[in-house]
N, C-alpha and C. Protein backbone atom coordinates (compact mmCIF):
# COMPACT_ATOMS: atom_id res chain seq x y z
N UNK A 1 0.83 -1.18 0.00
CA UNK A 1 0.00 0.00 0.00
C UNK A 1 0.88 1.24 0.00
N UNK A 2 0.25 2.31 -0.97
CA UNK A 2 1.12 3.54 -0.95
C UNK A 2 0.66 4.65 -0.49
N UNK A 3 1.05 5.48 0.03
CA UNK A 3 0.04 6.94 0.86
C UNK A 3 0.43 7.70 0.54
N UNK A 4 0.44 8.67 -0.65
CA UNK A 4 0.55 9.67 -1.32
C UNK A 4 0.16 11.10 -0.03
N UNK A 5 0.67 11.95 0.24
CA UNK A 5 0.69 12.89 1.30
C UNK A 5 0.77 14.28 0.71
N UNK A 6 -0.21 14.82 -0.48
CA UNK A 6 0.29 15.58 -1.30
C UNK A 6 0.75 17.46 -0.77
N UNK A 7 -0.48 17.31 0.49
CA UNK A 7 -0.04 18.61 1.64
C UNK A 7 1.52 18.80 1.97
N UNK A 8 1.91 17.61 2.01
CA UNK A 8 3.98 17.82 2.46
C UNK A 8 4.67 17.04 1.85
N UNK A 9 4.15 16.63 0.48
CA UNK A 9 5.03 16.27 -0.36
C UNK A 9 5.94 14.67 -0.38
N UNK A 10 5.52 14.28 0.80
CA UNK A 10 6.23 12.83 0.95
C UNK A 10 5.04 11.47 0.45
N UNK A 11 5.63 10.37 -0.02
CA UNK A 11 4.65 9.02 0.03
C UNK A 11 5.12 8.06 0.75
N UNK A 12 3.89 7.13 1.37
CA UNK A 12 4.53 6.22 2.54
C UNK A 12 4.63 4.73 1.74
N UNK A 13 5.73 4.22 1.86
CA UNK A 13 5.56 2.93 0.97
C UNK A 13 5.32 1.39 2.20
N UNK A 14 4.11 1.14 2.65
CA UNK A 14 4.18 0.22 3.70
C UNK A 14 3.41 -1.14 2.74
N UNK A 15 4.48 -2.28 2.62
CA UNK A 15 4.44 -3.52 2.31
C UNK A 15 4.08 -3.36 0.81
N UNK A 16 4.74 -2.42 0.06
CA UNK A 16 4.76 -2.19 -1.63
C UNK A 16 5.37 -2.03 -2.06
N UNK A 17 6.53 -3.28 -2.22
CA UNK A 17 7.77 -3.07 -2.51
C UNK A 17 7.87 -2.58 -4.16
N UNK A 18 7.19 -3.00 -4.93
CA UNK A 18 6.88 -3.08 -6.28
C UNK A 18 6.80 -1.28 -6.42
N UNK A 19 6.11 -0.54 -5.86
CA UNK A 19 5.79 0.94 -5.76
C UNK A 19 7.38 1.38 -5.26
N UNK A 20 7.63 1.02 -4.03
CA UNK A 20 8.57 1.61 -3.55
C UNK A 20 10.29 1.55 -4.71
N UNK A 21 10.28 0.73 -5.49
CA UNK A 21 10.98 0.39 -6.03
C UNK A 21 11.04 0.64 -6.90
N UNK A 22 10.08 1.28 -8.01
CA UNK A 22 9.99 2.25 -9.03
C UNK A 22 10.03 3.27 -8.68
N UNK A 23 9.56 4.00 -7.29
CA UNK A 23 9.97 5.57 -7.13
C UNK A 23 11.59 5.49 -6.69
N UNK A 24 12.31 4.62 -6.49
CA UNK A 24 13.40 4.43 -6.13
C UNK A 24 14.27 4.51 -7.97
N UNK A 25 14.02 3.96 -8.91
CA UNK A 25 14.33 3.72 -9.87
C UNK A 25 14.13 4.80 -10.66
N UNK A 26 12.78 6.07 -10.40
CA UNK A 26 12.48 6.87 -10.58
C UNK A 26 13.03 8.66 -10.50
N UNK A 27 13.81 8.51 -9.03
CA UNK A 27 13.92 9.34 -8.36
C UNK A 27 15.06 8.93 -7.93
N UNK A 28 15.99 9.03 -8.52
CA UNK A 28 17.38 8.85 -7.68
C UNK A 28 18.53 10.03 -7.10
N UNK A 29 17.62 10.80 -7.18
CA UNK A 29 18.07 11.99 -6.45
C UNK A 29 17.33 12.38 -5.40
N UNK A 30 16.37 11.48 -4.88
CA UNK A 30 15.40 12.07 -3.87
C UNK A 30 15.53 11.17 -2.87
N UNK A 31 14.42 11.49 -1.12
CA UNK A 31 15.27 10.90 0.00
C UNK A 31 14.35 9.91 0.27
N UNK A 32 15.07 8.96 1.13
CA UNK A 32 13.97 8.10 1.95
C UNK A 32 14.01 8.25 3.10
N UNK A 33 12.99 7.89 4.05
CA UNK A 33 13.09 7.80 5.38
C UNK A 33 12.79 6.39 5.57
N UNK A 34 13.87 5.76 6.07
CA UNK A 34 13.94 4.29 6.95
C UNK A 34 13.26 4.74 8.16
N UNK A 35 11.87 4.07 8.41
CA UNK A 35 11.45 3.91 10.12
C UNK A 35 10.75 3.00 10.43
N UNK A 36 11.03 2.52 11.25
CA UNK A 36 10.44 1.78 12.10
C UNK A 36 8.85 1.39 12.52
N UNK A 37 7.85 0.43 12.69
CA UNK A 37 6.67 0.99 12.17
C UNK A 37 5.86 0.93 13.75
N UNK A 38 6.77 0.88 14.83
CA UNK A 38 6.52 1.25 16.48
C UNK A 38 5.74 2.92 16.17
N UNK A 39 4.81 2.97 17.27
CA UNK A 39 3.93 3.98 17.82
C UNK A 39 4.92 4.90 17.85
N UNK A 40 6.06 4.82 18.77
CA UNK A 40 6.65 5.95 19.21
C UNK A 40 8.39 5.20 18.35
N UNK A 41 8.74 5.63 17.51
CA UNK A 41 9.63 4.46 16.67
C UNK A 41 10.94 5.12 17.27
N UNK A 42 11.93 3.98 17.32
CA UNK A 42 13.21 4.22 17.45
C UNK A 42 14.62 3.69 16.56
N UNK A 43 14.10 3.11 15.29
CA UNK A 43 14.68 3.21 15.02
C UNK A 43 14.69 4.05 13.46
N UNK A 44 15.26 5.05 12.84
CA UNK A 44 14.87 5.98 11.69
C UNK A 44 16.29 6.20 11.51
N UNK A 45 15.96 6.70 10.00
CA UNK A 45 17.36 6.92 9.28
C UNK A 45 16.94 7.83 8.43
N UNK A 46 17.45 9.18 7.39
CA UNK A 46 17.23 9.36 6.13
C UNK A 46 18.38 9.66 5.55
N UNK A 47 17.65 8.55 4.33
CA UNK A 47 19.24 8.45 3.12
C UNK A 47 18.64 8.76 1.64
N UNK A 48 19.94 8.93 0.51
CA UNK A 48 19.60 9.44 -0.33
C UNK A 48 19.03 8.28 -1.10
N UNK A 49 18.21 8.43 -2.44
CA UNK A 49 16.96 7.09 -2.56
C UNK A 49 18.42 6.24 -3.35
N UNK A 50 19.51 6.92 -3.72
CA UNK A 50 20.78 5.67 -4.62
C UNK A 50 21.62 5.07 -3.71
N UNK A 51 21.07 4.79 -2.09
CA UNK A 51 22.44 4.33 -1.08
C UNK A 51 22.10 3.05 -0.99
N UNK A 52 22.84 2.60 -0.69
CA UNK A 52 22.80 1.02 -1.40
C UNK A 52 22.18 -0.02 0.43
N UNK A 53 22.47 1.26 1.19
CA UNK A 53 21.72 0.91 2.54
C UNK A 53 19.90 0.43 2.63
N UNK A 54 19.64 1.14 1.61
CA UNK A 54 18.36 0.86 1.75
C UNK A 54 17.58 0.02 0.31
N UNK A 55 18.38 -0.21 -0.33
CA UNK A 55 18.05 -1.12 -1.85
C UNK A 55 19.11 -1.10 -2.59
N UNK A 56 19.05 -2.27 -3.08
CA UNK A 56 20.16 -2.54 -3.81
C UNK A 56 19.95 -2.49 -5.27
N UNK A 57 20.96 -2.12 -6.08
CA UNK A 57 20.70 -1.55 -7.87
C UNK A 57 20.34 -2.68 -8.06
N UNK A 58 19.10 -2.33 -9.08
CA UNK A 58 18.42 -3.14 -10.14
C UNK A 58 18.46 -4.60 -10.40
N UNK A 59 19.86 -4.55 -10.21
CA UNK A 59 20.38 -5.76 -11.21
C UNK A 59 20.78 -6.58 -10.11
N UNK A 60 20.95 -6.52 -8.61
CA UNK A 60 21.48 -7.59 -7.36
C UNK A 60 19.75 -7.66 -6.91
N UNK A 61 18.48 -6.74 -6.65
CA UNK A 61 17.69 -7.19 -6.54
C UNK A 61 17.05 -8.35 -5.79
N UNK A 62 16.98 -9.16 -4.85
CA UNK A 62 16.51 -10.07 -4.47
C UNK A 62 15.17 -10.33 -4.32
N UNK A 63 14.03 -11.30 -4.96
CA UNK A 63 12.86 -11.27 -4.79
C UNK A 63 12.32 -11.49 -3.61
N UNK A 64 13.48 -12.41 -2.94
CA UNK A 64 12.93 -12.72 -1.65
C UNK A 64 13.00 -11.75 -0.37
N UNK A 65 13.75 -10.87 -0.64
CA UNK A 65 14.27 -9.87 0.04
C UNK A 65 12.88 -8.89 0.15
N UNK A 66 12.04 -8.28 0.99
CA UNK A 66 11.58 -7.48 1.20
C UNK A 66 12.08 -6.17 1.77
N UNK A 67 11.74 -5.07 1.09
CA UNK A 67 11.86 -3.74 2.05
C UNK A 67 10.95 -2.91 2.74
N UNK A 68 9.73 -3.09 2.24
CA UNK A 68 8.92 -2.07 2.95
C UNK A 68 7.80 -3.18 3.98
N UNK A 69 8.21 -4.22 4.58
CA UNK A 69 7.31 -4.86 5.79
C UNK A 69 7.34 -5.06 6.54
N UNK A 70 9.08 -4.49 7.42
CA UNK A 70 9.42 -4.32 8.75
C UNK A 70 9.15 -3.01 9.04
N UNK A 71 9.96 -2.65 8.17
CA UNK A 71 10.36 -0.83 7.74
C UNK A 71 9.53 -0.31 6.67
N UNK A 72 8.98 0.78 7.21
CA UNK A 72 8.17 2.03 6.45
C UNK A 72 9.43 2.47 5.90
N UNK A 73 8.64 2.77 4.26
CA UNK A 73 9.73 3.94 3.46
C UNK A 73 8.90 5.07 3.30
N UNK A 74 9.17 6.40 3.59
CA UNK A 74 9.10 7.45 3.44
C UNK A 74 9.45 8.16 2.20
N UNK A 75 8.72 8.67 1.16
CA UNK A 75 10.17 8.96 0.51
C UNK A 75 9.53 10.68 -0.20
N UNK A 76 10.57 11.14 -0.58
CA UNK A 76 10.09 12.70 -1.21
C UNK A 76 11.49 13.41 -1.83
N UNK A 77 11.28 14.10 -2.93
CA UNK A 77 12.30 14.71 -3.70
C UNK A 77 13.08 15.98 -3.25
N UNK A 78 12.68 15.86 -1.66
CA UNK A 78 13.13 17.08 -0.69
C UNK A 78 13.43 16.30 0.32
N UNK A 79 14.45 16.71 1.14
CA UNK A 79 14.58 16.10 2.68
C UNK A 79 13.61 16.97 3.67
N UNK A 80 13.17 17.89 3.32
CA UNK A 80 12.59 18.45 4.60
C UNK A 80 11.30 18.02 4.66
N UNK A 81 10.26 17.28 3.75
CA UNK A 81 8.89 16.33 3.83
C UNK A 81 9.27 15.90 4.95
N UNK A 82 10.05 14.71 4.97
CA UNK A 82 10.32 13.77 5.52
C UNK A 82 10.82 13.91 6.96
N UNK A 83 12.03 15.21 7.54
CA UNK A 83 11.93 15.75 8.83
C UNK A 83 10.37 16.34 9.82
N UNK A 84 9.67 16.89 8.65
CA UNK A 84 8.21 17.18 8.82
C UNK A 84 7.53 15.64 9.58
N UNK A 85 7.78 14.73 8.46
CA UNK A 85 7.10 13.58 8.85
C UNK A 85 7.22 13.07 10.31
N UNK A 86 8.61 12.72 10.42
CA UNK A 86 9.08 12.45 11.54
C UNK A 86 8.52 13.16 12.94
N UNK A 87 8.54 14.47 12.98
CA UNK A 87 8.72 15.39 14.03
C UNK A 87 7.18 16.06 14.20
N UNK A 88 6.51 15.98 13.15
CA UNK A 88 4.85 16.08 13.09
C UNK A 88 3.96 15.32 12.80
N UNK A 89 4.56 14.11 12.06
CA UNK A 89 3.12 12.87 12.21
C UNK A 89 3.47 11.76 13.47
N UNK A 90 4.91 11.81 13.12
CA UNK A 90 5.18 10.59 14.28
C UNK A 90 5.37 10.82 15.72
N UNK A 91 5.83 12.30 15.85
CA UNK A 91 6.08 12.75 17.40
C UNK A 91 7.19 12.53 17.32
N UNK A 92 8.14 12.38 17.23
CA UNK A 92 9.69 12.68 17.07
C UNK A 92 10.27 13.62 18.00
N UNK A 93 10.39 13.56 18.96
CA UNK A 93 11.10 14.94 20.10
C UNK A 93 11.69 15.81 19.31
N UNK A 94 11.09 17.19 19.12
CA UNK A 94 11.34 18.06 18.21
C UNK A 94 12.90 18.69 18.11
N UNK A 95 13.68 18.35 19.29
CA UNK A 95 14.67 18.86 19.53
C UNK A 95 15.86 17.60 19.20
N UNK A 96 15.70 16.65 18.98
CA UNK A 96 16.33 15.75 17.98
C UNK A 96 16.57 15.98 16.92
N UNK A 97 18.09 15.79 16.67
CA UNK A 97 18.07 15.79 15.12
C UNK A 97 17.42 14.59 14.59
N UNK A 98 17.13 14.43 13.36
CA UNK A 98 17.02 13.46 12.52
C UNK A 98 18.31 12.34 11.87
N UNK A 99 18.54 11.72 12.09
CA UNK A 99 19.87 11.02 11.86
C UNK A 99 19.79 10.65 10.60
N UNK A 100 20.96 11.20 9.71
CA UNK A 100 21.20 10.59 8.16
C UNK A 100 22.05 9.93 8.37
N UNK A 101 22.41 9.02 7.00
CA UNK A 101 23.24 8.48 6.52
C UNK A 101 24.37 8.67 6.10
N UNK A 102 25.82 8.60 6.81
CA UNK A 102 27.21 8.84 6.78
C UNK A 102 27.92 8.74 5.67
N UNK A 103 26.76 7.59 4.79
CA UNK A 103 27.53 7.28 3.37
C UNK A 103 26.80 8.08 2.08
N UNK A 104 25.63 8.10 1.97
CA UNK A 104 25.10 8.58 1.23
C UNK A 104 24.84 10.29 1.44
N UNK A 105 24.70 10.78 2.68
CA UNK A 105 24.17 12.29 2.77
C UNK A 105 25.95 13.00 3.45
């Protein structure tokens, strides 16, 4: 299922890997948010949609491999949707940073 969020610009990709994986193929200049799919989540990441942390190119692919049914993908052609997301849909202690990715951002 995909949740298009067109007020702040982000879509939620939960258990659509098929979706999530064409806006990934789509948009390779735009971000994801890795989170966790806990009430109050602890574990979150945002990386850029080409880091190999969160999908792997095209061509290594694994069918059996799922990404979006532990982990919610977030994703939007801006990083700041996605800080929004975090810190106003999920409750995110506003005074937290958001933690990126060391390799990709």
């Amino acid at each position: 299922m995909s949740e298009l969020n067109n007020k702040h610009d982000y879509i939620i990709f939960d258990n659509d890997d098929e979706s999530y994986l064409k806006w990934m193929d789509d948009n390779p200049d735009g971000y994801v948010l890795n989170i966790d799919r806990a009430k109050t989540p602890r574990k979150y990441m945002i990386h850029k949609s080409n880091c190999s942390h969160i999908a792997e190119f095209e061509e290594k692919r694994q069918e059996s491999h799922s990404y979006t049914i532990n982990m919610l993908k977030v994703v939007s052609k801006d990083h700041k949707p996605l800080v929004h997301y975090c810190k106003g849909v999920r409750k995110i202690n506003s005074r937290i940073n958001i933690p990126e990715c060391g390799d990709c951002l």
